[in-house]
C-alpha atoms as a PDB file:
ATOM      1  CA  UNK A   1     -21.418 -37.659  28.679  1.00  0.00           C
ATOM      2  CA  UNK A   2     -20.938 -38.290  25.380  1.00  0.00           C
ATOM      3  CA  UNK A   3     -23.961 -35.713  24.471  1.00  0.00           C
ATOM      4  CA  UNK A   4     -21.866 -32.873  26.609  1.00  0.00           C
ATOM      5  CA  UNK A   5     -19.585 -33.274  23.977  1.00  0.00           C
ATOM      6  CA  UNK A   6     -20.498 -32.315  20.609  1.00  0.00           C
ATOM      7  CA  UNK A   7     -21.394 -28.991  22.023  1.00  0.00           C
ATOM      8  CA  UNK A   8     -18.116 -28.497  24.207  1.00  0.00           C
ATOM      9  CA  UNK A   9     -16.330 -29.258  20.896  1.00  0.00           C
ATOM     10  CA  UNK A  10     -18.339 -26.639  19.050  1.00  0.00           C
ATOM     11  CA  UNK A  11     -17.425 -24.268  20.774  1.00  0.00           C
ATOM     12  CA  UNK A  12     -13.785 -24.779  21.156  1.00  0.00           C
ATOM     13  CA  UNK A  13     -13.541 -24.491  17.332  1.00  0.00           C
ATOM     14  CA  UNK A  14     -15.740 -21.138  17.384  1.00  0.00           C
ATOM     15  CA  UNK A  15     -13.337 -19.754  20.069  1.00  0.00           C
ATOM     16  CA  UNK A  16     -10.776 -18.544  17.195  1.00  0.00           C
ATOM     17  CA  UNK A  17     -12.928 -17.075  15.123  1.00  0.00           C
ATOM     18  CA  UNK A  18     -14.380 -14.630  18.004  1.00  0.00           C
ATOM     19  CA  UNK A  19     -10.757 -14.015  18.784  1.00  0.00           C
ATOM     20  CA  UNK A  20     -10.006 -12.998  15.593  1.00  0.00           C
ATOM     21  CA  UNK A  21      -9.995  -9.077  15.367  1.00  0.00           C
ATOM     22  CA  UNK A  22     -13.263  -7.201  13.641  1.00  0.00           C
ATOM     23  CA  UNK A  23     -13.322  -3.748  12.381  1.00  0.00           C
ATOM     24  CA  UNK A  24     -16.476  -2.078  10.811  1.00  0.00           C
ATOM     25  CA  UNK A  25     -16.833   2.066   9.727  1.00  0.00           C
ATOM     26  CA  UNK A  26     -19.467   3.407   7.980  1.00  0.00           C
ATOM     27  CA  UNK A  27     -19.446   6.608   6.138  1.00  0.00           C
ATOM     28  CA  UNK A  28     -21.921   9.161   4.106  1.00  0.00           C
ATOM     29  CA  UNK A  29     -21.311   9.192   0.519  1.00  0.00           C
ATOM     30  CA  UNK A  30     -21.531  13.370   0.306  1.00  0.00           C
ATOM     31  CA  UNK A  31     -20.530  14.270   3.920  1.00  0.00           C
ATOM     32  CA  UNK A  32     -24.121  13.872   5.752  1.00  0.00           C
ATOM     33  CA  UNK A  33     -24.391  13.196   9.472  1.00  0.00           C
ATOM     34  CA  UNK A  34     -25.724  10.537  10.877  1.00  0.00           C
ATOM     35  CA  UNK A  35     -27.058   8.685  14.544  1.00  0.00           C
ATOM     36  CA  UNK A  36     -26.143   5.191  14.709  1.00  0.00           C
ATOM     37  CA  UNK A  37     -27.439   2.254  16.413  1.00  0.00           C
ATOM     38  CA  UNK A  38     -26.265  -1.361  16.274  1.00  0.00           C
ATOM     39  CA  UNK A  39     -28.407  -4.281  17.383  1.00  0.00           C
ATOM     40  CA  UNK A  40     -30.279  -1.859  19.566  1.00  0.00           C
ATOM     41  CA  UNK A  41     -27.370   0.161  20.549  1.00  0.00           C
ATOM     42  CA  UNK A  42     -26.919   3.593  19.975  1.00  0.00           C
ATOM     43  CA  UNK A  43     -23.456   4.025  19.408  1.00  0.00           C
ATOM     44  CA  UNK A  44     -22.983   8.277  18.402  1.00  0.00           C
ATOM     45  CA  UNK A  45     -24.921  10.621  20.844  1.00  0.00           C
ATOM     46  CA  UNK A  46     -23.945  13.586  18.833  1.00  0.00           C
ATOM     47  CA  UNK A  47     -24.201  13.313  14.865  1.00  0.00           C
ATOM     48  CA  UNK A  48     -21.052  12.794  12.448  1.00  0.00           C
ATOM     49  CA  UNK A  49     -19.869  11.449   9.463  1.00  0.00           C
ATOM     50  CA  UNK A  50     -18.219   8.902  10.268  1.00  0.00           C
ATOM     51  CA  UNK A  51     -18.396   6.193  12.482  1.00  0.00           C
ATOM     52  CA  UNK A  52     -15.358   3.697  13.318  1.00  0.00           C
ATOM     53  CA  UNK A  53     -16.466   0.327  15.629  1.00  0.00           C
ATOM     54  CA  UNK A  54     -13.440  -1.965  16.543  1.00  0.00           C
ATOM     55  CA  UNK A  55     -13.370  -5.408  18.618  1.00  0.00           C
ATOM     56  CA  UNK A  56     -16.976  -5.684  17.165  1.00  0.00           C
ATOM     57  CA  UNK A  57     -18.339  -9.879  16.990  1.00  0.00           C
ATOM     58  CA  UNK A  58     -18.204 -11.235  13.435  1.00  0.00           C
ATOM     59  CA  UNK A  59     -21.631 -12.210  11.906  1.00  0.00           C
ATOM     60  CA  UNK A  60     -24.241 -10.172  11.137  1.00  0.00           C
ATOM     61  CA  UNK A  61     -25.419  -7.176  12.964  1.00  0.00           C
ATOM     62  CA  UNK A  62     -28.505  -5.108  12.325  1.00  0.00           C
ATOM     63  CA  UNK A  63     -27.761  -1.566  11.991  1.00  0.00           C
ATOM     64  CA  UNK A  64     -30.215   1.523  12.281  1.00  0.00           C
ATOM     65  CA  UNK A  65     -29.207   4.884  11.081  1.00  0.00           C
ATOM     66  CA  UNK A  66     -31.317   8.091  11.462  1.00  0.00           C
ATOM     67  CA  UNK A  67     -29.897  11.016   8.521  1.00  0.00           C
ATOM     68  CA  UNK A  68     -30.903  14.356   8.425  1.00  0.00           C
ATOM     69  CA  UNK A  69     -31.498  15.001   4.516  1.00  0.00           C
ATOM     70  CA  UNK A  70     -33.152  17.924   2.648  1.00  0.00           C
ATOM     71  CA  UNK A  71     -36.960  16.435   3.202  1.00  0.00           C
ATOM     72  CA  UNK A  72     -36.454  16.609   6.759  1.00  0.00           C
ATOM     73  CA  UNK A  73     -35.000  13.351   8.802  1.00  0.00           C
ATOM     74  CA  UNK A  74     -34.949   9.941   7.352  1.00  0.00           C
ATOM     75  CA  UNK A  75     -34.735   6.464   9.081  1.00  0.00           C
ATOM     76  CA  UNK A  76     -33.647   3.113   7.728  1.00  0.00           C
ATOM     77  CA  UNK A  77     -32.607  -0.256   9.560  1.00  0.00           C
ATOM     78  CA  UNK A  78     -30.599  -2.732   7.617  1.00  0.00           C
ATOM     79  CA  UNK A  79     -28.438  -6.132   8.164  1.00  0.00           C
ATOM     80  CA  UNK A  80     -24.464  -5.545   8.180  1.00  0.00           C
ATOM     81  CA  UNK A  81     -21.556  -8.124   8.215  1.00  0.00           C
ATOM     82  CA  UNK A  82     -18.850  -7.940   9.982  1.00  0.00           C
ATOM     83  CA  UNK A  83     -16.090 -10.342   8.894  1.00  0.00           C
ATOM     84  CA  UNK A  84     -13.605 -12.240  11.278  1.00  0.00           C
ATOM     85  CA  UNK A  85     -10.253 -10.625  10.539  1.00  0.00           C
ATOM     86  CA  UNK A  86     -11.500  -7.947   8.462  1.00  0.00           C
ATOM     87  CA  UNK A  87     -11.862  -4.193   8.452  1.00  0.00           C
ATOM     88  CA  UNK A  88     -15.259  -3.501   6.203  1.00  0.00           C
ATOM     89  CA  UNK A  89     -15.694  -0.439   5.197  1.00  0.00           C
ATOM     90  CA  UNK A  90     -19.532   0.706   4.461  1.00  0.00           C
ATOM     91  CA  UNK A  91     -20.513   3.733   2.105  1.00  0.00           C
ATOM     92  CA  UNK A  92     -24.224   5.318   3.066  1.00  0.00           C
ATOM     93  CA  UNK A  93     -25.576   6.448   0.708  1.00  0.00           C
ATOM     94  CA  UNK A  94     -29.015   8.967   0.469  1.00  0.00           C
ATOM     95  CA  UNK A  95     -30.969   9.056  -2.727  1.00  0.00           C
ATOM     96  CA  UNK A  96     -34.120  11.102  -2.159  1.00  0.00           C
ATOM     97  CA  UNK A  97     -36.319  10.071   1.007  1.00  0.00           C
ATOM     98  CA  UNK A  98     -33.843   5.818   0.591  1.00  0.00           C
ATOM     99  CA  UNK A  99     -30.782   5.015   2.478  1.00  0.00           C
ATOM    100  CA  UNK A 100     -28.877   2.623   0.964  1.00  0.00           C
ATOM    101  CA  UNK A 101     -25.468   0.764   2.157  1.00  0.00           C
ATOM    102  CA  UNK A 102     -22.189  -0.992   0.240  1.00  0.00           C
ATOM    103  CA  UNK A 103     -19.242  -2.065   0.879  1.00  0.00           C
ATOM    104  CA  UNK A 104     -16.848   0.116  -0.341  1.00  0.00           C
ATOM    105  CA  UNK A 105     -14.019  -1.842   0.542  1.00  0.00           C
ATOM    106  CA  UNK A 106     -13.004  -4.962   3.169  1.00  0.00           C
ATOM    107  CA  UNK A 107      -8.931  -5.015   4.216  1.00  0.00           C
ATOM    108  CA  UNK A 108      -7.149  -7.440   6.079  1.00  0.00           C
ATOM    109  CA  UNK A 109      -6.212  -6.926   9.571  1.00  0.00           C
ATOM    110  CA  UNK A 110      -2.580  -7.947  10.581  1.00  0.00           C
ATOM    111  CA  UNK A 111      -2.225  -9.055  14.171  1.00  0.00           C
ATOM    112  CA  UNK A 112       0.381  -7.978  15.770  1.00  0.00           C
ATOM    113  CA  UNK A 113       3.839  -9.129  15.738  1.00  0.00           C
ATOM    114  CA  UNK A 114       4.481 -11.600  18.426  1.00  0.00           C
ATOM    115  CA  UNK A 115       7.754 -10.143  20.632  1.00  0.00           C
ATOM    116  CA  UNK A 116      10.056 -12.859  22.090  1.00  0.00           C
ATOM    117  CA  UNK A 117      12.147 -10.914  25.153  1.00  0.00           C
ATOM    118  CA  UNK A 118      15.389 -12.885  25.582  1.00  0.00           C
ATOM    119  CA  UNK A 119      15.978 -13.956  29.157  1.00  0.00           C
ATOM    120  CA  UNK A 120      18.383 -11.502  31.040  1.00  0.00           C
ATOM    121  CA  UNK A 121      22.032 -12.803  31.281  1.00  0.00           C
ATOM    122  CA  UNK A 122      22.982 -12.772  34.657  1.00  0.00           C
ATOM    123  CA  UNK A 123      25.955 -10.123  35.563  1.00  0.00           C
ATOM    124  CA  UNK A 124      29.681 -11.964  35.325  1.00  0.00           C
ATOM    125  CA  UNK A 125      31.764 -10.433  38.479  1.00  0.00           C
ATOM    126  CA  UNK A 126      35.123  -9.752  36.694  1.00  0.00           C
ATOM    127  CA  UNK A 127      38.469 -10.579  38.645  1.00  0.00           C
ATOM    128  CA  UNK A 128      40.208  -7.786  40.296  1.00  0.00           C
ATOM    129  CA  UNK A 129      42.505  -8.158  37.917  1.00  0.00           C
ATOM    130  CA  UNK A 130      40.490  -8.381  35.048  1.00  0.00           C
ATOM    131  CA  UNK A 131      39.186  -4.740  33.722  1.00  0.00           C
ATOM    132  CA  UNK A 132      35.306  -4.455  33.745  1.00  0.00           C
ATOM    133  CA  UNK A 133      34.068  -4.302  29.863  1.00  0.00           C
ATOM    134  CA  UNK A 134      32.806  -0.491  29.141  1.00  0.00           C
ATOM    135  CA  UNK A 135      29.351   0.134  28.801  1.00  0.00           C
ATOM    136  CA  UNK A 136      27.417   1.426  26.553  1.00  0.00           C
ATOM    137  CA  UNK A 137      24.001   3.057  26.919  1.00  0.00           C
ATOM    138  CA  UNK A 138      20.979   2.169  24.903  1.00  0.00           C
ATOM    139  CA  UNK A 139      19.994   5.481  23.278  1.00  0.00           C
ATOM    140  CA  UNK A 140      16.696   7.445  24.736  1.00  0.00           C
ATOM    141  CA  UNK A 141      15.182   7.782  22.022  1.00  0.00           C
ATOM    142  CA  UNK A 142      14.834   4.304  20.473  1.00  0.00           C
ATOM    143  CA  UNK A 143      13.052   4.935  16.562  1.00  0.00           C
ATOM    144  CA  UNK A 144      12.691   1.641  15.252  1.00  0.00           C
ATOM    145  CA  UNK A 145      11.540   1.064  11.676  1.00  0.00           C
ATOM    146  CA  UNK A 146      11.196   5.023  10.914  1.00  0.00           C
ATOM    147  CA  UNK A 147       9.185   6.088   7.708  1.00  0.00           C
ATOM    148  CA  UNK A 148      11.625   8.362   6.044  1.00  0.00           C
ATOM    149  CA  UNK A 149      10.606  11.184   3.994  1.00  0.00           C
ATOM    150  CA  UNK A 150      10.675   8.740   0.514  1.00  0.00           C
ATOM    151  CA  UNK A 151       8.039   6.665   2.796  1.00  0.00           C
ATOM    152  CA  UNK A 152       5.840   9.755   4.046  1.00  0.00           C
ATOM    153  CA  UNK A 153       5.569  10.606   0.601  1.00  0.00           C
ATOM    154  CA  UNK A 154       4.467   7.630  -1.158  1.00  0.00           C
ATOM    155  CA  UNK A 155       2.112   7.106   1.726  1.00  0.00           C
ATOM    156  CA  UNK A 156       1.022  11.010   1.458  1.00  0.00           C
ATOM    157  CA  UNK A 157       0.100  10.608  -2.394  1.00  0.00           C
ATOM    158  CA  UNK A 158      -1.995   7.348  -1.699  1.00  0.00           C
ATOM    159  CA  UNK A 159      -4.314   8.463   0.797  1.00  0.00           C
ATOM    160  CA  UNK A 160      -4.913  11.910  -1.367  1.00  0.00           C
ATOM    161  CA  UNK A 161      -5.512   9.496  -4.459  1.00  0.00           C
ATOM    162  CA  UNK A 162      -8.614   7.743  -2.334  1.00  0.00           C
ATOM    163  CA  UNK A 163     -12.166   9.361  -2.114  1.00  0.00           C
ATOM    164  CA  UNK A 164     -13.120   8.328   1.266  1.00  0.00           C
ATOM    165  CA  UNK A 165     -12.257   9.436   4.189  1.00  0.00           C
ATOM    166  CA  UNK A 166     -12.469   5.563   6.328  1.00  0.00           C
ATOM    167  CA  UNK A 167     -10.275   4.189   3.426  1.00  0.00           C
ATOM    168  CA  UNK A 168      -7.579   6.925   4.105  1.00  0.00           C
ATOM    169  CA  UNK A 169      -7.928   6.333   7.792  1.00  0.00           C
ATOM    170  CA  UNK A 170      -7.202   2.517   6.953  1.00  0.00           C
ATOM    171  CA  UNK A 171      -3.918   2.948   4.781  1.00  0.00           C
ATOM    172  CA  UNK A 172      -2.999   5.475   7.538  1.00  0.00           C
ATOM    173  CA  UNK A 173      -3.368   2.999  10.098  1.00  0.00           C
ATOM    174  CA  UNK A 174      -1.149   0.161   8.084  1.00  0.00           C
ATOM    175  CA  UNK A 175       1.219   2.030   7.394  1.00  0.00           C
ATOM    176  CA  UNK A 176       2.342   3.466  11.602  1.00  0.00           C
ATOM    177  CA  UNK A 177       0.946  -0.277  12.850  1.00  0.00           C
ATOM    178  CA  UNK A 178       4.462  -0.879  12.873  1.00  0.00           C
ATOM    179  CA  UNK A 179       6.813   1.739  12.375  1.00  0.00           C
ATOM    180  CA  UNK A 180       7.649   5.348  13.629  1.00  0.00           C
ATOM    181  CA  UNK A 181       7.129   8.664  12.438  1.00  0.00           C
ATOM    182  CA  UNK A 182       8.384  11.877  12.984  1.00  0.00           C
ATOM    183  CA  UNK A 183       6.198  14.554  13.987  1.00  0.00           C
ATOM    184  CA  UNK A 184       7.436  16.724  11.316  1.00  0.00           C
ATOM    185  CA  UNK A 185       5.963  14.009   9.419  1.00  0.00           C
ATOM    186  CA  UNK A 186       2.550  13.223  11.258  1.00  0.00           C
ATOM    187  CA  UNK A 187       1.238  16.328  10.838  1.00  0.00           C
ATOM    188  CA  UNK A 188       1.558  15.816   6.784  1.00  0.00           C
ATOM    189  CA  UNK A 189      -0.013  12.531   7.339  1.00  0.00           C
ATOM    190  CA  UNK A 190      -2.919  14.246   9.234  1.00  0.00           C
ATOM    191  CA  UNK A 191      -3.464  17.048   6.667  1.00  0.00           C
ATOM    192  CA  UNK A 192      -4.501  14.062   4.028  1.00  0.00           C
ATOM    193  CA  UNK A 193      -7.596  13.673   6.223  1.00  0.00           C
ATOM    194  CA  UNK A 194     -10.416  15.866   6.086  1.00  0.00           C
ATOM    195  CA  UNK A 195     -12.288  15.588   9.488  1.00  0.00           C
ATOM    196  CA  UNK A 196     -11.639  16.494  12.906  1.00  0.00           C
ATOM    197  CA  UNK A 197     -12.644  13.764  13.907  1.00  0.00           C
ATOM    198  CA  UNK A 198     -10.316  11.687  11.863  1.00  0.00           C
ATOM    199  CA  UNK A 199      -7.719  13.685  12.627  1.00  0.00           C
ATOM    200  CA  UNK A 200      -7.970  13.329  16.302  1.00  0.00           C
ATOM    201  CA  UNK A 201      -8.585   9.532  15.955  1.00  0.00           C
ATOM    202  CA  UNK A 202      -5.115   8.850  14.441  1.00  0.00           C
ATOM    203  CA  UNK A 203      -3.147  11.181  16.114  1.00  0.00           C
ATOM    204  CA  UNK A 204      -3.798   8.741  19.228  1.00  0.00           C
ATOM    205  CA  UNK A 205      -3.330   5.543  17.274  1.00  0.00           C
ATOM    206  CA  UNK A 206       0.045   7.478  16.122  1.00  0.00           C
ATOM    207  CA  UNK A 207       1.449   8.585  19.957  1.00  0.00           C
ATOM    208  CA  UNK A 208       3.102   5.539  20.743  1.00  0.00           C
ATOM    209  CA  UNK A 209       4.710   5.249  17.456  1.00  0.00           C
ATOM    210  CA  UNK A 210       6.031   9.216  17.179  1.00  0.00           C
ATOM    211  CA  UNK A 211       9.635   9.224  17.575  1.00  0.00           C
ATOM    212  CA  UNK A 212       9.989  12.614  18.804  1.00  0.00           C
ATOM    213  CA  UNK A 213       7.449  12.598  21.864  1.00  0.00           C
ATOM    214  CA  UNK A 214       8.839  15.922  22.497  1.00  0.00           C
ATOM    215  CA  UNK A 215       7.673  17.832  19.290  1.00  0.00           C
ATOM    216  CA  UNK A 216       4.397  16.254  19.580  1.00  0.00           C
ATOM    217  CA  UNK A 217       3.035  19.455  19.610  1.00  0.00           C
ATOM    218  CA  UNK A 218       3.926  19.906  16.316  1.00  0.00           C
ATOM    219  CA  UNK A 219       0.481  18.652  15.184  1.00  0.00           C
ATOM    220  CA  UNK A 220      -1.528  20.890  17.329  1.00  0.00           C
ATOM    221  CA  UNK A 221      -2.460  23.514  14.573  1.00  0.00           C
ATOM    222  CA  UNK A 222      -4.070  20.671  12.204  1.00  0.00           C
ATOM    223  CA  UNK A 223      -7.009  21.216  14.869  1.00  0.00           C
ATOM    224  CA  UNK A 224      -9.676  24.201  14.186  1.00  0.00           C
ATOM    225  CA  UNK A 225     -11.540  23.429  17.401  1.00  0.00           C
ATOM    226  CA  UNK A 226      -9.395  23.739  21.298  1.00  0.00           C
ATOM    227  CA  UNK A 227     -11.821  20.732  23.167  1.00  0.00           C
ATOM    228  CA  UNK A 228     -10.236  18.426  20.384  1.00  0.00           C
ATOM    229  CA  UNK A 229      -6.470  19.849  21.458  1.00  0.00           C
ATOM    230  CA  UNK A 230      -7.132  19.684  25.189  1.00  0.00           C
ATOM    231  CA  UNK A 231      -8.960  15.610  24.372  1.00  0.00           C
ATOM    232  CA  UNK A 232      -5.452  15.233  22.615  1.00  0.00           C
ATOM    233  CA  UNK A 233      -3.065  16.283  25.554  1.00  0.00           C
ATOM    234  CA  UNK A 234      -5.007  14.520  27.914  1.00  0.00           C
ATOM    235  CA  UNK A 235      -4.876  11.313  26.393  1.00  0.00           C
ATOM    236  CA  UNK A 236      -1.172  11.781  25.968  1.00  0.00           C
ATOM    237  CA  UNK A 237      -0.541  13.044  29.596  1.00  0.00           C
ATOM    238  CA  UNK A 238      -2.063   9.572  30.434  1.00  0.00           C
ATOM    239  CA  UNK A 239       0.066   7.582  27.860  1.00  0.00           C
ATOM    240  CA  UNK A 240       3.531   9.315  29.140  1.00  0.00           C
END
């Protein structure tokens, strides 16, 4: 019995750690794209820039990328951490016929703020005599923490003052987690970001947070290509 638990324990201490939320991106340094494949895995069918893996396990992970470059198609394998609690951000870098990988940067994910619901009061049946308090509606459209135009700025003039496009993407990301925007305002925020790609990644991390569901459309012209529009109303047809 007593052998049972040493391991038992072990792994009830381990159990936060995997809990704990692990973000990994890698990006070319000069635009290049890549295939991906993680611990045997491909992850990108079709060739980009930039990849973005969330929910990944913390530790190491061996990571094989395959890079078209101007002597034809290089391939490289290499060992990658991913940190508990972390989004690390990886530059790739091609020099000649070598891949190489850093970290360009590692940021600290916030979990999400814990939401206590009060209990419902139960309804109070006046006395015929007594006249029934007025009511007052909670309003539609319920904008809680909204990034004024100071706020859209500021955040505007940070990600143009970074050089890649997965640290943009980040501050991006920080800076809806927990507020709302304006659609006006999204599509500025989406402008700062130079792929597609990007582009249609955050405008569905944004939807929940837009204030103004109803100019959501708003953004649609930040898109050159119509499958990435039509991917975009679909996943916000299922979100409604």
């Amino acid at each position: 019995m007593k052998k049972l638990l040493l391991p038992l324990l072990f792994v009830l201490l381990a159990l936060p750690v995997f809990a704990q939320p692990t973000v990994v991106t890698f990006t070319t340094h000069r635009g290049e794209p890549f295939q991906m494949a993680l611990d045997g895995r491909l992850i990108n069918r079709t060739a980009s820039n930039f990849v973005r893996m969330t929910h990944l396990r913390p530790g190491s992970h061996y990571a094989e990328f395959r890079i078209r470059g101007r002597h034809g198609v290089y391939r490289t394998g290499v060992n990658v951490l991913a940190r508990a609690g972390f989004e690390t951000n990886y530059a790739v870098r091609v020099s000649g016929r070598k891949v190489s990988l850093r970290v360009i940067s590692e940021i600290p994910l916030v979990p999400p703020p814990v939401v206590v619901v009060p209990a419902p009061v139960p309804p109070r049946y006046p006395d015929r005599y007594e006249p029934a308090p007025p009511r007052y509606e909670e309003p539609a459209n319920n904008c809680r923490n909204l990034l004024d135009r100071y706020d859209v700025d500021r955040l505007a003039e940070t990600m143009k003052g970074r050089d890649f496009e997965s640290t943009r993407l980040t501050i991006a990301r920080e800076a809806v987690r927990n507020s709302s925007i304006l659609s006006e305002d999204l599509r500025r925020v989406l402008l700062q970001l130079e792929y597609e790609s990007s582009r249609l990644e955050f405008a569905k991390f944004a939807y929940d947070n837009v204030c103004d569901k109803e100019r959501f459309y708003y953004i649609y012209d930040v898109f050159q290509f119509d499958n990435n529009v039509r991917e975009l109303e679909e996943y916000t047809s299922r979100r409604r």
